[in-house]
N, C-alpha and C. Protein backbone atom coordinates (compact mmCIF):
# COMPACT_ATOMS: atom_id res chain seq x y z
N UNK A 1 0.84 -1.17 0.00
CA UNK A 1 0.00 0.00 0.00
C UNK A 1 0.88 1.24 0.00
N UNK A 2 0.34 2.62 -0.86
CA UNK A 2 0.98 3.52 -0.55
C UNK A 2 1.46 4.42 0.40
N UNK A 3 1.95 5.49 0.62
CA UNK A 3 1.48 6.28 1.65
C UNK A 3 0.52 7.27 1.96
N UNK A 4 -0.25 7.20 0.32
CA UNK A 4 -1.88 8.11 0.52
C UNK A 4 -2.66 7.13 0.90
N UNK A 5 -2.40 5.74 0.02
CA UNK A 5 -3.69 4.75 0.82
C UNK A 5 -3.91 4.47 2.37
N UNK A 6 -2.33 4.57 2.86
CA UNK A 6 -1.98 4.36 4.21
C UNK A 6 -2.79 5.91 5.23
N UNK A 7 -2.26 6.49 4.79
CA UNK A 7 -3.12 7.98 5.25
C UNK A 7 -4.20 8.28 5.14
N UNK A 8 -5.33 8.11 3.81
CA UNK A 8 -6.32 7.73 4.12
C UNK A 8 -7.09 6.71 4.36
N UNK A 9 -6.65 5.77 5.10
CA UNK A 9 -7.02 4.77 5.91
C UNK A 9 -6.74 4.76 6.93
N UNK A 10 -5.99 5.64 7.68
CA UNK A 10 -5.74 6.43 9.00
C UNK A 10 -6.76 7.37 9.26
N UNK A 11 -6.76 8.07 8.33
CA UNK A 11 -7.82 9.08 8.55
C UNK A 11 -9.62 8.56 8.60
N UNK A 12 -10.20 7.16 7.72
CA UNK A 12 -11.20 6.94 7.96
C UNK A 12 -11.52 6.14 9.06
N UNK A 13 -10.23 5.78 9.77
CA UNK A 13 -10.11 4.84 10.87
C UNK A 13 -10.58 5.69 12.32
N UNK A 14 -9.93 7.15 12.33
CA UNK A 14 -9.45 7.90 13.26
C UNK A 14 -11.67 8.27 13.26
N UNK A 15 -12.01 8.72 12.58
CA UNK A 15 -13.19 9.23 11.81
C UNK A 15 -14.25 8.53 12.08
N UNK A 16 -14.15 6.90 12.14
CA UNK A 16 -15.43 6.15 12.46
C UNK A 16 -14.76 5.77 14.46
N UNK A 17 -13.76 6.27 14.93
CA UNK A 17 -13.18 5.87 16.64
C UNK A 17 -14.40 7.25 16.96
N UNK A 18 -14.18 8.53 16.23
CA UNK A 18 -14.61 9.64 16.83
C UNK A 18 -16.40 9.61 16.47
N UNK A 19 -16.59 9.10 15.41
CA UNK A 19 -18.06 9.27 15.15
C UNK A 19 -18.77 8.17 17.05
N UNK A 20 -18.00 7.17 16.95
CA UNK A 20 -18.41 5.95 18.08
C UNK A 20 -18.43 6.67 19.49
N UNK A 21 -17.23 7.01 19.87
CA UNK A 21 -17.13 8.07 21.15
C UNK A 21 -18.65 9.20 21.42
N UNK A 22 -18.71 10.05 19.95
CA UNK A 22 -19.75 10.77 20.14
C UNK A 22 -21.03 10.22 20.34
N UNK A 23 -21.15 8.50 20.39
CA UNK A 23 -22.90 7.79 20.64
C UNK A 23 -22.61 6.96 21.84
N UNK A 24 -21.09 7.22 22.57
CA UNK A 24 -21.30 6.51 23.90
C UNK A 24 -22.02 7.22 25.09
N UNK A 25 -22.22 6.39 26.03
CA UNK A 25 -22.87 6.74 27.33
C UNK A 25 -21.18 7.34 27.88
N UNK A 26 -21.62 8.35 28.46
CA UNK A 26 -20.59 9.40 29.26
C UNK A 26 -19.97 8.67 30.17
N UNK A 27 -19.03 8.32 30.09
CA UNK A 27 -18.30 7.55 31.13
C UNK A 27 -16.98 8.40 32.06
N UNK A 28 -16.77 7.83 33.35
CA UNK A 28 -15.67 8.70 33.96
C UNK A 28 -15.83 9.54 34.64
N UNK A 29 -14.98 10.30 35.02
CA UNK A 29 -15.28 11.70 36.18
C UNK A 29 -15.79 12.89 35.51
N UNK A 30 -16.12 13.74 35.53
CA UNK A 30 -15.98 15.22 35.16
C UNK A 30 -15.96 16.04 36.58
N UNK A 31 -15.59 17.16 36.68
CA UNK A 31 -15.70 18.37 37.06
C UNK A 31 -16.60 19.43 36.92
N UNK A 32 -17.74 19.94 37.44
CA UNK A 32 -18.17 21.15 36.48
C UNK A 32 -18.66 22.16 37.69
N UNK A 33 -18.91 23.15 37.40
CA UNK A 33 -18.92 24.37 38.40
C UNK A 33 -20.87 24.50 38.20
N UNK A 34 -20.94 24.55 39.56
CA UNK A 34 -22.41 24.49 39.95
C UNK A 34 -23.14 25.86 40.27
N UNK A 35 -23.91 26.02 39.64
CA UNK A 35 -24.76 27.48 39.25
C UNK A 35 -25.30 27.71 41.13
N UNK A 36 -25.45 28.53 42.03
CA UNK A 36 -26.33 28.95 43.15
C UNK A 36 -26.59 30.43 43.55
N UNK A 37 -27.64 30.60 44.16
CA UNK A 37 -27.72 32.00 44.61
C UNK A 37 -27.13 32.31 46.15
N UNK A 38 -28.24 32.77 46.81
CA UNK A 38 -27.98 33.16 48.11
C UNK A 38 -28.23 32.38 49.42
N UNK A 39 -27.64 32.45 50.47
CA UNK A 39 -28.06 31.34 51.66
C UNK A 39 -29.27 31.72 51.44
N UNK A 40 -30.45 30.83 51.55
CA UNK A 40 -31.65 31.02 52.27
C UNK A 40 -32.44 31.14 53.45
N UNK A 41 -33.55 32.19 52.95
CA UNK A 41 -33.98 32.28 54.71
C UNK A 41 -35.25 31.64 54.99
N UNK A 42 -35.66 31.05 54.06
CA UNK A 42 -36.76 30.68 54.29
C UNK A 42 -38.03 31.32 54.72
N UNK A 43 -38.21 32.79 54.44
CA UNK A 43 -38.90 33.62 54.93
C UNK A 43 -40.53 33.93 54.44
N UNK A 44 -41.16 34.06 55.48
CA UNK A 44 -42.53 33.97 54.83
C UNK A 44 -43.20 34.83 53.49
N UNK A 45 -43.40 34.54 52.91
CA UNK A 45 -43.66 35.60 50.95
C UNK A 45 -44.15 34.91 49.77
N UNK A 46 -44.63 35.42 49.28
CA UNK A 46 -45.14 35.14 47.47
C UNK A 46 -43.70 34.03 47.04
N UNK A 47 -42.52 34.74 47.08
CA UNK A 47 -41.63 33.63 46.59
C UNK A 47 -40.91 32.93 47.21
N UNK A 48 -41.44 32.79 48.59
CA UNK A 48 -40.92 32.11 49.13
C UNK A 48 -40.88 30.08 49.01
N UNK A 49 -39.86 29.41 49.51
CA UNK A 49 -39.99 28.07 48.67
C UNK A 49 -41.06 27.28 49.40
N UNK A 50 -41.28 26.10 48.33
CA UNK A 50 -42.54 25.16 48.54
C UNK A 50 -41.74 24.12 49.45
N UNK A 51 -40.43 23.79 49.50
CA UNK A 51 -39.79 22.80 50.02
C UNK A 51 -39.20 23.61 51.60
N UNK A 52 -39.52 22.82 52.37
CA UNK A 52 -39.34 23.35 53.60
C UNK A 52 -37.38 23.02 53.81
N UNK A 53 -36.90 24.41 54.83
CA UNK A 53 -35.68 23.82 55.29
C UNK A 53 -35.34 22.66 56.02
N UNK A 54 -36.09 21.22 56.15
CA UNK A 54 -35.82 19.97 56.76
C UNK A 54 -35.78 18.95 55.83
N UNK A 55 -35.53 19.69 54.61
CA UNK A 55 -36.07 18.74 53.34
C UNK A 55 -34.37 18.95 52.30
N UNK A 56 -34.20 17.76 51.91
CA UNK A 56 -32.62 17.97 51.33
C UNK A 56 -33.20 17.49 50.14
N UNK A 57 -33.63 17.77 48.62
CA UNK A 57 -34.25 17.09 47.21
C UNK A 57 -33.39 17.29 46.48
N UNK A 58 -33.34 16.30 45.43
CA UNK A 58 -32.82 16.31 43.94
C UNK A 58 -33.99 16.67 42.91
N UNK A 59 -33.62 17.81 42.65
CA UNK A 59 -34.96 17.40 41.15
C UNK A 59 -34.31 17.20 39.75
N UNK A 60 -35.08 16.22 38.76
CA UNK A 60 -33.86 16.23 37.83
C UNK A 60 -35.05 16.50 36.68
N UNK A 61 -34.49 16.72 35.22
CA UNK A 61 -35.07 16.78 34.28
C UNK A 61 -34.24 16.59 33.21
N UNK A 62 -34.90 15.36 32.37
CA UNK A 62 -34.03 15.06 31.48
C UNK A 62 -34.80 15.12 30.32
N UNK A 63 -33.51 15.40 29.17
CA UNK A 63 -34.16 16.15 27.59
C UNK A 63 -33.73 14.45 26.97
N UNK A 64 -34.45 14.51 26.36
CA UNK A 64 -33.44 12.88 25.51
C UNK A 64 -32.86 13.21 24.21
N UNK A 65 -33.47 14.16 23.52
CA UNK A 65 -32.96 14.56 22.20
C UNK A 65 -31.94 14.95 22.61
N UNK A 66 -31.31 16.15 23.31
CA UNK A 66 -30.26 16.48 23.60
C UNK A 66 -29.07 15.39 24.30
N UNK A 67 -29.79 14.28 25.44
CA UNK A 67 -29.32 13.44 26.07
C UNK A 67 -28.32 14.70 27.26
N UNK A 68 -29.47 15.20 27.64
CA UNK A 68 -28.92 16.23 28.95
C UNK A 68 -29.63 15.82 30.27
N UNK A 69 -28.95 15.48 31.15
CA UNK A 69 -29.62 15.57 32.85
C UNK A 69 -29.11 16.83 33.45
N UNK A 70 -30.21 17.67 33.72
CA UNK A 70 -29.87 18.81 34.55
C UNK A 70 -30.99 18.43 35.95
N UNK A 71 -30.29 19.10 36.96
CA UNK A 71 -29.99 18.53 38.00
C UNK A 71 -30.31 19.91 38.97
N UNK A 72 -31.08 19.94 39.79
CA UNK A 72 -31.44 20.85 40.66
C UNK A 72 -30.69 20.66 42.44
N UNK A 73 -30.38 20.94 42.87
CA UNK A 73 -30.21 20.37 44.43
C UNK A 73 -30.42 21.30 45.36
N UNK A 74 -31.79 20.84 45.71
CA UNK A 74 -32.56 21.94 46.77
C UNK A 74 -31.83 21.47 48.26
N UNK A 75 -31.98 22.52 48.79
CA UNK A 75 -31.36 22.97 50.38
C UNK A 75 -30.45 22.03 50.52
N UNK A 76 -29.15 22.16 49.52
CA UNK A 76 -27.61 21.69 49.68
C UNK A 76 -27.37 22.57 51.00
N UNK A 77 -26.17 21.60 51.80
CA UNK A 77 -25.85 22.72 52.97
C UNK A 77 -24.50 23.09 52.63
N UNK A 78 -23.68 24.13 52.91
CA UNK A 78 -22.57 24.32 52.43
C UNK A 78 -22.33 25.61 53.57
N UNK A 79 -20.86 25.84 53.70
CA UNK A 79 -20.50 27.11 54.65
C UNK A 79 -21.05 28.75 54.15
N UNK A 80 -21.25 29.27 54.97
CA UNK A 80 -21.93 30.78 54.65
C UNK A 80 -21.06 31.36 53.67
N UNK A 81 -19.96 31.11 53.58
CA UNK A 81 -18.91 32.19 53.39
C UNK A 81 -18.45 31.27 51.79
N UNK A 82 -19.40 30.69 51.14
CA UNK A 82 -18.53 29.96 49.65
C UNK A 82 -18.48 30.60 48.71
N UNK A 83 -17.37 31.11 47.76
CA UNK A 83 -17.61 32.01 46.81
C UNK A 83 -17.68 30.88 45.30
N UNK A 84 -18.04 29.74 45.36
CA UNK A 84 -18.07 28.67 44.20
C UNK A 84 -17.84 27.37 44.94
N UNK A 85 -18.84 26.37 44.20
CA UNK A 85 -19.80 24.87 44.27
C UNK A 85 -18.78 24.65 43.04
N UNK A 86 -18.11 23.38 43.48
CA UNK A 86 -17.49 22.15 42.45
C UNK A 86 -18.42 20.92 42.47
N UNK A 87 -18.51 19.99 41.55
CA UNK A 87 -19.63 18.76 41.57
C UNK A 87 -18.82 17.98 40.77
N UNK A 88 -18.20 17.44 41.17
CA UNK A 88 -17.67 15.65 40.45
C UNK A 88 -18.48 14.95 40.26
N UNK A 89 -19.18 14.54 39.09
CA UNK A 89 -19.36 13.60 38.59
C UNK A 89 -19.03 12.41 37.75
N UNK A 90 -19.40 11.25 38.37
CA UNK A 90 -18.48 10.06 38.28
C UNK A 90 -19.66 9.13 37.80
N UNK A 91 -19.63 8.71 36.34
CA UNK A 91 -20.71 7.90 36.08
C UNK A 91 -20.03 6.66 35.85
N UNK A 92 -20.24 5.88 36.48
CA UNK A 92 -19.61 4.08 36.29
C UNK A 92 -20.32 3.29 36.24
N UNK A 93 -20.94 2.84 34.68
CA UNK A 93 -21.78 1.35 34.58
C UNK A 93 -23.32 2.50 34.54
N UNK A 94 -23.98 2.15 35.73
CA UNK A 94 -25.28 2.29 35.95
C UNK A 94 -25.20 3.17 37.17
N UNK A 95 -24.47 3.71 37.65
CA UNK A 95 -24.34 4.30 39.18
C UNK A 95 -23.67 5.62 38.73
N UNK A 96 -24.14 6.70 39.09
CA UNK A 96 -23.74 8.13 39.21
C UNK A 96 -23.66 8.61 40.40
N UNK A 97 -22.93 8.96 40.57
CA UNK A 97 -22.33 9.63 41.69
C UNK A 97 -21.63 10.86 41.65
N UNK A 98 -22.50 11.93 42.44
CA UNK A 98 -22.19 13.54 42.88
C UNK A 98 -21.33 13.61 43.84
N UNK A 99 -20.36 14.19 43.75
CA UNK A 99 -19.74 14.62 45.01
C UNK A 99 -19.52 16.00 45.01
N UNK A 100 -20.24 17.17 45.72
CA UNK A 100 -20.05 18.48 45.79
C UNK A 100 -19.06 18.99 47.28
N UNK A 101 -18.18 19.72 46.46
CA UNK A 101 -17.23 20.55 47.41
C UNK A 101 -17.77 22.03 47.42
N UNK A 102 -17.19 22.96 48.40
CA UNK A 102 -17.42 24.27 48.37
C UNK A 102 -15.59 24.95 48.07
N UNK A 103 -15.66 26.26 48.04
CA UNK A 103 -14.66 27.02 47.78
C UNK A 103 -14.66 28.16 48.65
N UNK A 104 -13.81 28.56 49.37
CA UNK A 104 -13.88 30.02 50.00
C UNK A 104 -12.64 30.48 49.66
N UNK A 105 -12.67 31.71 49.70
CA UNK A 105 -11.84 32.73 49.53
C UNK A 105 -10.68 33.11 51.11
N UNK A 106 -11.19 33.24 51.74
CA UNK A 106 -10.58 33.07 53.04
C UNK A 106 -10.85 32.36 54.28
N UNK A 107 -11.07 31.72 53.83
CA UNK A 107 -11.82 29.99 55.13
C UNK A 107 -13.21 30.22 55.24
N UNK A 108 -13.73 29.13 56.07
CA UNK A 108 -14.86 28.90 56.57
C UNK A 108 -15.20 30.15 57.61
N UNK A 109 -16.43 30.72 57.25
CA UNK A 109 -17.09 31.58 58.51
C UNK A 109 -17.41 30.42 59.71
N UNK A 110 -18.08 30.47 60.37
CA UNK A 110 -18.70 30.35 61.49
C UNK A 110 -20.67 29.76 61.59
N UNK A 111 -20.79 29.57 60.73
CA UNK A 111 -22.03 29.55 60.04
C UNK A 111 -22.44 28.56 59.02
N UNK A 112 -23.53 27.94 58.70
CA UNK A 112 -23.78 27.07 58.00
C UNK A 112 -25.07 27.91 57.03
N UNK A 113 -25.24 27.44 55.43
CA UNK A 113 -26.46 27.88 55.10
C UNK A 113 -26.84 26.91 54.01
N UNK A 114 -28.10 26.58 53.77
CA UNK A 114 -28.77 25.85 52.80
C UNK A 114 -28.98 26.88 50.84
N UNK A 115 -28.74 26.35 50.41
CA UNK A 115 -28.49 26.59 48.57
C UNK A 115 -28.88 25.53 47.88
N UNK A 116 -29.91 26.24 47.02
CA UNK A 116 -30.35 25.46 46.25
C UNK A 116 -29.14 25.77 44.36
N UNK A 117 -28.52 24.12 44.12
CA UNK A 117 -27.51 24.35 43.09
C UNK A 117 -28.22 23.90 42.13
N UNK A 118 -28.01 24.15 40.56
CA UNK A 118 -28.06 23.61 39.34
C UNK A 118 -26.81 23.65 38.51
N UNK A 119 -26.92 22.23 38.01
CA UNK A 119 -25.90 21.91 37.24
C UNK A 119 -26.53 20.30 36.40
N UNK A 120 -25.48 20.45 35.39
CA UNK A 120 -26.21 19.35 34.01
C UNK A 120 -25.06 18.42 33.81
N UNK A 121 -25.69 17.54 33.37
CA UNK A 121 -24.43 16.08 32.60
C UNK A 121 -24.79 15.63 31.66
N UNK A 122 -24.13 15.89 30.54
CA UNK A 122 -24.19 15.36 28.98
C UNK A 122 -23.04 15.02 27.91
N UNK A 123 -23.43 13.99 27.85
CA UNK A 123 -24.53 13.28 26.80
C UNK A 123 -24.74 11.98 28.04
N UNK A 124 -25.64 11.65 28.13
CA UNK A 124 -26.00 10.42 29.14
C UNK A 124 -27.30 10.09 28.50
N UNK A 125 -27.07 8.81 28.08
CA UNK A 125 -28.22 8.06 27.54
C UNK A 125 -29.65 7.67 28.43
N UNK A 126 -30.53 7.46 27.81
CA UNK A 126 -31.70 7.00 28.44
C UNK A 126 -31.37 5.97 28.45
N UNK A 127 -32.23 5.75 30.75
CA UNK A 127 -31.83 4.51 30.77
C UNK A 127 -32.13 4.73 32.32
N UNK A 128 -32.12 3.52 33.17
CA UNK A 128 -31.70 3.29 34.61
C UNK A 128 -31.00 3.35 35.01
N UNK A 129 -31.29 4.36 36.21
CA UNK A 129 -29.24 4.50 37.38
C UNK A 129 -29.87 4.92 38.51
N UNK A 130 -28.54 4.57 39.16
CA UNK A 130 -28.38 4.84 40.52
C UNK A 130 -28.09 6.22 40.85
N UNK A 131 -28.76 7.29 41.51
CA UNK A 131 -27.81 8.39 41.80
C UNK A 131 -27.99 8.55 42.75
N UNK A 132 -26.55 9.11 43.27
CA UNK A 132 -25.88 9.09 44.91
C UNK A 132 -25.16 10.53 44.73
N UNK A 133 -25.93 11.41 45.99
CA UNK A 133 -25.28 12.42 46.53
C UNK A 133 -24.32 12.54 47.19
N UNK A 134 -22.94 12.99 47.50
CA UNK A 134 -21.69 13.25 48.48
C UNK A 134 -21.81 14.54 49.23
N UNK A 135 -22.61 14.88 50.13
CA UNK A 135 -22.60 15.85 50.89
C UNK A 135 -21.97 16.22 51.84
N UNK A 136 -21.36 17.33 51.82
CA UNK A 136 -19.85 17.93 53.06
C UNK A 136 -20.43 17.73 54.30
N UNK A 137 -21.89 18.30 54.60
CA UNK A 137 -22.17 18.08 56.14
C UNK A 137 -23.11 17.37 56.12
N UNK A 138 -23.44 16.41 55.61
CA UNK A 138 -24.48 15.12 56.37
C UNK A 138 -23.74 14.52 57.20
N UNK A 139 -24.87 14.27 58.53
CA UNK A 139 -24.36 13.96 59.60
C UNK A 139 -24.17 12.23 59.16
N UNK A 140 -23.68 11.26 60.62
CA UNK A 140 -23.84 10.15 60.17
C UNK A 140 -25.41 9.66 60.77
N UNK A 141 -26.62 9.82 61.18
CA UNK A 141 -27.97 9.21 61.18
C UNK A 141 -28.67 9.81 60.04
N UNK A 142 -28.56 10.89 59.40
CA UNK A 142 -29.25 11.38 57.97
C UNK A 142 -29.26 10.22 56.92
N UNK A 143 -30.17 9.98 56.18
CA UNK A 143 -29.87 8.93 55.46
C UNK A 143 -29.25 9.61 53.61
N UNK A 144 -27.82 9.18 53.32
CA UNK A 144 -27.47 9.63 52.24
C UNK A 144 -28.77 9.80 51.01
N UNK A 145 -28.75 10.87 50.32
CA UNK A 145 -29.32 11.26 49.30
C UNK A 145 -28.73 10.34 47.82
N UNK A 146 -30.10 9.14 47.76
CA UNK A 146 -29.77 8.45 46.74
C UNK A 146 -30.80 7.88 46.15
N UNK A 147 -30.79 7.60 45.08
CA UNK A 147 -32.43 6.48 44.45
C UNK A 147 -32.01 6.37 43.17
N UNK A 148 -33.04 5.15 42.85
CA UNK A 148 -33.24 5.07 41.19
C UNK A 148 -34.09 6.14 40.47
N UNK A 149 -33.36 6.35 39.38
CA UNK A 149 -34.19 6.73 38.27
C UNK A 149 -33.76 6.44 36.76
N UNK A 150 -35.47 5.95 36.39
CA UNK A 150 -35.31 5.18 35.03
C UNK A 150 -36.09 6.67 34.06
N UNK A 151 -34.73 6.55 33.72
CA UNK A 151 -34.92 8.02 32.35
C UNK A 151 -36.11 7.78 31.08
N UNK A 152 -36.02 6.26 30.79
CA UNK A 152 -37.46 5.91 29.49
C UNK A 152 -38.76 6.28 30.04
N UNK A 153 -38.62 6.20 31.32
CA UNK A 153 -39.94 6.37 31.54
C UNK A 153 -40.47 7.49 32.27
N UNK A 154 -39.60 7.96 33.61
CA UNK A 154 -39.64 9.23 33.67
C UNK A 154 -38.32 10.18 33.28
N UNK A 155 -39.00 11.53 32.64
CA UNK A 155 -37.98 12.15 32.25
C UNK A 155 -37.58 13.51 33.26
N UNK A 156 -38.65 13.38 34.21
CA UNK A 156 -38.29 14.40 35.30
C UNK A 156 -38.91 14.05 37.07
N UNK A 157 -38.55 14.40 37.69
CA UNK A 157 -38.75 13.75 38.96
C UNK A 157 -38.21 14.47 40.43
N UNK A 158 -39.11 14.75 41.21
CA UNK A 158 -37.95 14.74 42.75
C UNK A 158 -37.98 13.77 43.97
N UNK A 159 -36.47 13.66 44.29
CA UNK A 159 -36.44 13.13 45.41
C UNK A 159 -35.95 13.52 46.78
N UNK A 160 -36.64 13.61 47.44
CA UNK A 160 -36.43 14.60 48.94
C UNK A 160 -36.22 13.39 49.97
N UNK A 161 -35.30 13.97 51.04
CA UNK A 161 -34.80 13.16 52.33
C UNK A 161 -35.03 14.06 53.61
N UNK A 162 -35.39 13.95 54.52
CA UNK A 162 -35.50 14.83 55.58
C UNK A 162 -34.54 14.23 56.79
N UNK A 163 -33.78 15.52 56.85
CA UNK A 163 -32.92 16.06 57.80
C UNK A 163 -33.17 16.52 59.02
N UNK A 164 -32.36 16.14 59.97
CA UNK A 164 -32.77 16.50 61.24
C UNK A 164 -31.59 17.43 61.89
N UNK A 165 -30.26 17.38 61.25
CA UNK A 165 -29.33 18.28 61.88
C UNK A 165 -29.36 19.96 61.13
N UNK A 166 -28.32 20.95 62.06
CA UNK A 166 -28.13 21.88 61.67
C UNK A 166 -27.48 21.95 60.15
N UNK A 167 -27.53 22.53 59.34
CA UNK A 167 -28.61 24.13 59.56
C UNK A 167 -30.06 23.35 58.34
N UNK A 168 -30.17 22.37 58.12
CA UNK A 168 -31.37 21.94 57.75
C UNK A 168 -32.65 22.08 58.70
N UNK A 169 -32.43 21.66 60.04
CA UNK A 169 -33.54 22.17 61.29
C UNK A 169 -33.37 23.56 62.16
N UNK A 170 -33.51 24.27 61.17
CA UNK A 170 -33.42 25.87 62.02
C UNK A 170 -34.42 26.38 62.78
């Protein structure tokens, strides 16, 4: 063979590895920076939330055309003082797994506050999994934030756990 036949047969080789990658299920860790507003106060008002502070939920909503899970996480607890939410996600097999860190600028205040985060993972196929929350301050009697959800059938959903330690019971 030549060295154009050789080259383009490298090149249609390289071409159908990358077309395959782009129709797998997302595998591995990522990193991604998690969208939040302000501690909450839970204060009585028109916009005030439907989910009480004793309540720790996932809400998820998934697009399938796109093959996007975006991901809500109502009354995350995290230190008063975080200037940015990291979220590792680690999808292996059938099991996803969150692990959220916080960031401060000059340490931890003194204080704890509940944030509700959003953040997405894509391309992830429709399908059944496990997802498991990693939370900085769940105590050890809280029961970890985890469940099934089967994406064919529902494409959006929440799941809430109730908390009994600070600053979830204020």
């Amino acid at each position: 063979m030549g060295k154009i036949q050789t080259g383009l047969l490298s090149i249609l080789f390289l071409a159908l590895l990358s077309c395959q990658d782009a129709n797998e299920l997302y595998k591995g860790k990522k990193v991604v920076d998690a969208d939040f507003g302000d501690c909450k106060t839970f204060t009585r008002s028109a916009s005030a939330d439907t989910i009480g502070s004793a309540f720790d939920c996932i809400k998820y909503e998934y697009d399938p055309s796109g093959k996007e899970l975006t991901i809500k996480h109502i009354n995350a607890a995290f230190n008063c003082c975080i200037t940015d939410v990291k979220v590792e996600i680690d999808v292996a097999g059938k099991l996803i797994t969150i692990t959220e860190t916080e960031k401060m600028a000059n340490g931890p205040c003194k204080c704890m506050c509940l944030y509700d985060l959003d953040y997405s993972l894509k391309p992830l196929e429709s399908d059944v999994y496990t997802f498991k929350v990693i939370e900085p301050y769940l105590n050890g009697t809280d029961e970890v934030l985890d469940f099934e959800m089967d994406l064919n059938k529902e494409q959006e959903g929440i799941v809430c756990k109730s908390r009994t330690a600070y600053p979830w019971e204020f």
